[in-house]
Protein backbone atom coordinates (compact mmCIF):
# COMPACT_ATOMS: atom_id res chain seq x y z
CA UNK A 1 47.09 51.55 42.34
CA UNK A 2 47.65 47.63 41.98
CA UNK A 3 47.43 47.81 45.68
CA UNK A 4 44.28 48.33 45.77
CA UNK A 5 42.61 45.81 43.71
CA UNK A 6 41.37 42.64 45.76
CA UNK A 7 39.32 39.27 44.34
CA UNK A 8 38.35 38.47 47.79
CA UNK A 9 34.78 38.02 46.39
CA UNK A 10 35.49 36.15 43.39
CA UNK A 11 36.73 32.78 43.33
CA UNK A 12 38.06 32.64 40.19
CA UNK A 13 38.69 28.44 39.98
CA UNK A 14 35.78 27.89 41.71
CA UNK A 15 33.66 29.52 38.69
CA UNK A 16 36.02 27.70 36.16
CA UNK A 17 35.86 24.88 37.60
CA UNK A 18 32.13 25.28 37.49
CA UNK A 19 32.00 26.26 33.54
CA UNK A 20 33.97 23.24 32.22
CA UNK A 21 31.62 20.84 34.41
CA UNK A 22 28.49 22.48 32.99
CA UNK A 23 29.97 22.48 29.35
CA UNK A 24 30.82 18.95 29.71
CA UNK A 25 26.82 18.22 31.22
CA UNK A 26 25.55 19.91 28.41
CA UNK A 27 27.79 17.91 25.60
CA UNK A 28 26.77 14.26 27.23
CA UNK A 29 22.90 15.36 27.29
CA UNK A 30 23.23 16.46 23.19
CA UNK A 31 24.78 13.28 22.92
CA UNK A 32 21.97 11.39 24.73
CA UNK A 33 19.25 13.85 22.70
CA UNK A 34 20.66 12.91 19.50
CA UNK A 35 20.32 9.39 19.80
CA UNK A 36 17.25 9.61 21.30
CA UNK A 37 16.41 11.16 18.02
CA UNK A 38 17.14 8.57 15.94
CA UNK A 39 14.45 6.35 18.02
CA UNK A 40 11.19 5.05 15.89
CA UNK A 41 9.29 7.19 18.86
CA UNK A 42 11.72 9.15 20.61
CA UNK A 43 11.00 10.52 23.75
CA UNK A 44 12.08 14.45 23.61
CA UNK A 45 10.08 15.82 20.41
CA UNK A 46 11.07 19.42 21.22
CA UNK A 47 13.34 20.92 23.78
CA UNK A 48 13.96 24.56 23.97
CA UNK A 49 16.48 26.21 23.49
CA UNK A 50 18.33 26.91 26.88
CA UNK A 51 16.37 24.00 28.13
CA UNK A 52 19.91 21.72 28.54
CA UNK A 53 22.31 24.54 29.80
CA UNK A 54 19.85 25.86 32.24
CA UNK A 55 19.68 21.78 33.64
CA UNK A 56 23.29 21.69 33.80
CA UNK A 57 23.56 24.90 35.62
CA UNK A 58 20.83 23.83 37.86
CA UNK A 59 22.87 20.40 38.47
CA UNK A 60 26.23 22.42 39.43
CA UNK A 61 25.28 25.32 40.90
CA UNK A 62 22.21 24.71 42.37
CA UNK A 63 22.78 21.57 44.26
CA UNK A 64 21.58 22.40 47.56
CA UNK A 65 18.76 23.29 46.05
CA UNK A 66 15.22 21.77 45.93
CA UNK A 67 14.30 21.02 41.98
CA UNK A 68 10.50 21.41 41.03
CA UNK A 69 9.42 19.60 37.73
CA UNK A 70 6.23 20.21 36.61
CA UNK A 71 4.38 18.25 34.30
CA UNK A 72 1.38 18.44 32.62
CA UNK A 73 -0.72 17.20 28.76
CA UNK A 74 -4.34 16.43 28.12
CA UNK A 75 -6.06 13.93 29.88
CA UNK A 76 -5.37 10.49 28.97
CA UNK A 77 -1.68 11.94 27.75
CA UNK A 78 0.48 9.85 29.78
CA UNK A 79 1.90 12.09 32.50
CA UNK A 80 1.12 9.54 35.27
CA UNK A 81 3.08 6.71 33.19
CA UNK A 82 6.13 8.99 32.15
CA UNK A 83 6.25 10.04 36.07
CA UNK A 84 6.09 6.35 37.71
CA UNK A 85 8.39 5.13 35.38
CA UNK A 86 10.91 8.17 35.85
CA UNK A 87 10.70 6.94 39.05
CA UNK A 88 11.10 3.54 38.91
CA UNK A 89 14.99 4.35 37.08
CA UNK A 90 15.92 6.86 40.06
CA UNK A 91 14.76 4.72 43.02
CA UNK A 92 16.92 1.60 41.75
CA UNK A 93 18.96 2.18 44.87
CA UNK A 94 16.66 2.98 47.97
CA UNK A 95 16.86 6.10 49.36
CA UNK A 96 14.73 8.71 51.23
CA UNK A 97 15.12 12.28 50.21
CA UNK A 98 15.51 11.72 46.66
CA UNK A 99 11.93 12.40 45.26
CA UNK A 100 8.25 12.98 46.27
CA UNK A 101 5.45 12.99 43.91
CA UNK A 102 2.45 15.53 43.93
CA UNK A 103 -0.65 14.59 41.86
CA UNK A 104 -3.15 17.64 39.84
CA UNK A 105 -5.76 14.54 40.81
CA UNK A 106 -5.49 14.43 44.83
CA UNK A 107 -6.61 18.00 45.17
CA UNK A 108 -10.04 17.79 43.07
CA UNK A 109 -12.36 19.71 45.15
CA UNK A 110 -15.25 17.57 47.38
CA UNK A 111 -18.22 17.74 44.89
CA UNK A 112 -19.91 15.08 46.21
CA UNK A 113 -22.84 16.58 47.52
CA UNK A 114 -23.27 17.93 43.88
CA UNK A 115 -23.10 14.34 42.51
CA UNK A 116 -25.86 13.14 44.91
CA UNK A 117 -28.59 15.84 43.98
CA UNK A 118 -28.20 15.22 40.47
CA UNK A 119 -28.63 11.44 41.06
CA UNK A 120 -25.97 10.27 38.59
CA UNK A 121 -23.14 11.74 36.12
CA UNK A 122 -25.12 11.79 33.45
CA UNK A 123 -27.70 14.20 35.12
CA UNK A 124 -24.52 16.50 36.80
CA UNK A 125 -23.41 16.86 33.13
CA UNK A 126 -26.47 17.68 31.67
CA UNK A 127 -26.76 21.09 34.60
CA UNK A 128 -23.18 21.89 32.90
CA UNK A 129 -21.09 21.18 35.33
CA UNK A 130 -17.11 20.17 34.63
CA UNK A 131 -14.43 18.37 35.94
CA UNK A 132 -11.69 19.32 33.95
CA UNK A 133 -11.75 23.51 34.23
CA UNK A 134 -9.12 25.08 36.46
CA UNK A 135 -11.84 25.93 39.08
CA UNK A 136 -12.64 22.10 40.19
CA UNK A 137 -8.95 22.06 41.13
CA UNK A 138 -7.95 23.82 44.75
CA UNK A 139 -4.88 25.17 43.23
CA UNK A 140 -4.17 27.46 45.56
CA UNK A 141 -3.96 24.97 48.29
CA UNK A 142 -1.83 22.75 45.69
CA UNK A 143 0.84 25.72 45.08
CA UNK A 144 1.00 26.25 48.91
CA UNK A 145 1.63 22.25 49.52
CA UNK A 146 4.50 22.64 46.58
CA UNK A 147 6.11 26.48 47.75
CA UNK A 148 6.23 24.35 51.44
CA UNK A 149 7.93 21.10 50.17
CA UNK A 150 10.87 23.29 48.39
CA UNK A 151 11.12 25.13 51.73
CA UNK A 152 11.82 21.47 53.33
CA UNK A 153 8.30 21.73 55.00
CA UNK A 154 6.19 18.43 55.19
CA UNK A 155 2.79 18.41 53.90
CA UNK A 156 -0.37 16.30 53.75
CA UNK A 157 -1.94 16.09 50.60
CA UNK A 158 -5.76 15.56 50.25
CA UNK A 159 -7.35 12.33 49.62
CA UNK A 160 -9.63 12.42 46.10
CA UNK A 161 -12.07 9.17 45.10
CA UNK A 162 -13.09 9.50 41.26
CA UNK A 163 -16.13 7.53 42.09
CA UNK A 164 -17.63 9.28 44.80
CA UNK A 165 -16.38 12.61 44.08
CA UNK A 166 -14.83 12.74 48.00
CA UNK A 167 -11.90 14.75 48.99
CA UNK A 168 -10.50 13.47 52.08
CA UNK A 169 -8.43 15.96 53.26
CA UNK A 170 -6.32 13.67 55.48
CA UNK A 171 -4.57 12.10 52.72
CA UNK A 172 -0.78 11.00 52.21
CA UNK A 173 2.37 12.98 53.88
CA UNK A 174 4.58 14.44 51.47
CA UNK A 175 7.93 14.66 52.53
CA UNK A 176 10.91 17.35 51.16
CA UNK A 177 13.06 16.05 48.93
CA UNK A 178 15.80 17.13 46.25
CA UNK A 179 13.43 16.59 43.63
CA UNK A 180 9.57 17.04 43.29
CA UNK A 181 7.72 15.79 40.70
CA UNK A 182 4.01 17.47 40.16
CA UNK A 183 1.77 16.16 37.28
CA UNK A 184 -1.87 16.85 36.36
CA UNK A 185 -3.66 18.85 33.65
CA UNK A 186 -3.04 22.39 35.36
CA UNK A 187 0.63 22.16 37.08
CA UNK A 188 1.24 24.43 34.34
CA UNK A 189 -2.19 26.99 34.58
CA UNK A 190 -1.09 30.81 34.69
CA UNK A 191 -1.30 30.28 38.81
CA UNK A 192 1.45 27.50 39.10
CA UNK A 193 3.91 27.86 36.46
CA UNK A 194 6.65 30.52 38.23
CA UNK A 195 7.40 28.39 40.52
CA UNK A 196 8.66 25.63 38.42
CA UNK A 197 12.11 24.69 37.81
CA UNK A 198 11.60 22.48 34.69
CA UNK A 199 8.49 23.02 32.65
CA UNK A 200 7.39 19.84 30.89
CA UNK A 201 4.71 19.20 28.24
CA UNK A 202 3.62 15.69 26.97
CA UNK A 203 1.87 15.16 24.03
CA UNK A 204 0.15 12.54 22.24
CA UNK A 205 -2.54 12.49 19.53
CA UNK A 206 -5.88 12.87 20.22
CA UNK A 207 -7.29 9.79 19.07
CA UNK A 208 -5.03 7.74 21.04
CA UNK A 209 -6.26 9.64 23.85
CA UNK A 210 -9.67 9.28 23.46
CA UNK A 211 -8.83 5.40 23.43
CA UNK A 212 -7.44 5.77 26.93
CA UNK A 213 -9.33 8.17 28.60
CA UNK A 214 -12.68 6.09 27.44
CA UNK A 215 -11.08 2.65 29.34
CA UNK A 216 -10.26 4.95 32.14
CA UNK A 217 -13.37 6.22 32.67
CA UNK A 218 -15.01 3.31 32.89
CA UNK A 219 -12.86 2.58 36.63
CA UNK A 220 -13.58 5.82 37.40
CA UNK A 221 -17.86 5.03 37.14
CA UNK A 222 -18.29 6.72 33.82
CA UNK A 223 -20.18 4.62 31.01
CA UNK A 224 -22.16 5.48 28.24
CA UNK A 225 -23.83 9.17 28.05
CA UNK A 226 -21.99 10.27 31.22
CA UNK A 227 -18.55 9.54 28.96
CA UNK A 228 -19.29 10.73 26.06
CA UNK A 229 -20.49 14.14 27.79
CA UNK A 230 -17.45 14.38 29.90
CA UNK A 231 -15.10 13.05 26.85
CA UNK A 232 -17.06 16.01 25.13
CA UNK A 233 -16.05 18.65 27.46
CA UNK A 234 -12.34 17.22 28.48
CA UNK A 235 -11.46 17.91 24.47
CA UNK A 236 -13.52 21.68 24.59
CA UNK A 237 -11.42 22.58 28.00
CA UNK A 238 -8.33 20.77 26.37
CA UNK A 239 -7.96 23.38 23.95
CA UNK A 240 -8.97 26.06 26.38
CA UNK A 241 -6.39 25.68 29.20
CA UNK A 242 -3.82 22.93 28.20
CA UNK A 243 -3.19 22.94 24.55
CA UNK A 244 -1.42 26.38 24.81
CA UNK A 245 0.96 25.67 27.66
CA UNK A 246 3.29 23.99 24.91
CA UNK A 247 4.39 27.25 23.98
CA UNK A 248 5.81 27.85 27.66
CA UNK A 249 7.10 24.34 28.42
CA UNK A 250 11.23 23.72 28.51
CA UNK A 251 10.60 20.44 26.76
CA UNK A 252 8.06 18.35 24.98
CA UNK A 253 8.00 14.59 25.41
CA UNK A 254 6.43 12.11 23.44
CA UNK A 255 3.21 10.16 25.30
CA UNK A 256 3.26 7.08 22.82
CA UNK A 257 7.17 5.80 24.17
CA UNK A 258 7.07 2.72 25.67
CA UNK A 259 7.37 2.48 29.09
CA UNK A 260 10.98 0.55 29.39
CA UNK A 261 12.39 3.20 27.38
CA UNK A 262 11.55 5.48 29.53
CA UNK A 263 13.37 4.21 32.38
CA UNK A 264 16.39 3.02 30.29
CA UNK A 265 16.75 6.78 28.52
CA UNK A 266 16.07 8.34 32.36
CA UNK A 267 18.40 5.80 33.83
CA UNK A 268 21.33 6.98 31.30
CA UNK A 269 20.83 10.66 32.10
CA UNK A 270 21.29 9.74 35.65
CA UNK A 271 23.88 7.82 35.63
CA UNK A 272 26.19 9.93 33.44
CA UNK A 273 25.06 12.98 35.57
CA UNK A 274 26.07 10.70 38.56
CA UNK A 275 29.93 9.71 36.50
CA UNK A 276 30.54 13.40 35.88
CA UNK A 277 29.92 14.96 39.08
CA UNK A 278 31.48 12.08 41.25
CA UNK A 279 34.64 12.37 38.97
CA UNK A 280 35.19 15.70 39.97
């Protein structure tokens, strides 16, 4: 009978091997979590509760793969400033391949023929119509640019100006690379969110928002009436469409850390990730 039995599709120290890396992944990220905890604004205010083995698993097991983080909060929230500065700690050492960034804002449909009959903001407000709803996004052309990039397919991204309402459809290449990193208020809409990896939600309160997003707006040719009616509806469609994708996100981060924390904490995951797996 013993004769019989055969492993020659189970590699038994391969999978072991696999395990104790993982479990020790998982015990330097608690360690890195708990400290972060101790912060006066710590950056991870929630994470669930797979959220670190399902990382580690993805780091050992999954390396060929591509990794797709998606991240999205309220306008004003901070999700550009947590990406760029993510960024700035991995690209210490230059080298192609290692990230590429897609933005919510580049694919803003063309609506600039609407902005010109009106005659101003204030006037395109006033017929009802909104910038921050699902449907002035072309999401569907966004998940096909992001499904292509983790099949190591090159893309061009549009082009969008915030002043002119233009969408320039010859905008920047995006490249494949072993991570990509896609932020904006819908990465995380009912449309996009199986295809991400890493689900992450930032939060930060509302009236710090409304601080930012009113000094934004003000590059982006909004003053005045036109603000206050697009500040209006950003906070109505806020708690429509964003607001509830907490619930499904792998981790919360906090939108008020500073931004050299941010690259210190993101520089420390990486580098112990780096010190484990090259000690192998």
């Amino acid at each position: 009978m013993m004769d019989t039995f055969e492993l020659t599709n189970y590699n038994f120290y391969s999978s072991r091997l696999d395990m104790e890396l993982i479990t020790t992944i998982v015990d330097a990220l608690k360690e890195i979590l708990e400290e972060d905890k101790k912060q006066e604004q710590p950056l991870f205010l929630k994470v669930a509760d797979d959220f670190i083995m399902n990382v580690a698993r993805k780091v050992v097991q999954e390396k060929k793969k591509t990794f797709l983080i998606g991240i999205t909060g309220e306008s004003a929230s901070g999700k550009t400033v947590f990406v760029d500065n993510t960024i700035e700690a991995v690209m210490r050492e230059k080298r192609e391949g290692i990230y590429t960034v897609v933005r919510c804002d580049d694919y803003y449909k063309d609506t600039s023929k609407e902005l010109i009959e009106a005659g101003s903001y204030d006037a395109l407000f006033k017929t009802g119509f909104s910038f921050d709803t699902p449907d002035a996004i072309d999401l569907k052309l966004m998940k096909e640019h992001l499904i292509a990039l983790k099949n190591s397919q090159t893309v061009v991204s549009p082009n969008y100006d915030f002043v002119t309402c233009v969408s320039d459809p010859n905008g920047e290449v995006k490249k494949p690379a072993k991570v990509i990193l896609t932020e904006g208020l819908y990465v995380l809409n009912e449309c996009m969110r199986d295809i991400m990896d890493i689900k992450v939600y930032v939060f930060t309160p509302i009236d710090v928002i409304k601080e930012r997003w009113y000094k934004r707006a003000v590059s982006r040719g909004k003053t005045g009436e036109a603000a206050d009616l697009q500040f209006r509806n950003v906070n109505e469609t806020a708690q429509q469409y964003i607001r509830p994708t907490y619930q499904i996100a792998d981790c919360i981060i906090n939108g008020m850390v500073d931004k050299e924390y941010i690259k210190v904490i993101t520089d420390r995951i990486l580098k112990k990730l780096s010190e484990i797996c090259n000690n192998v």
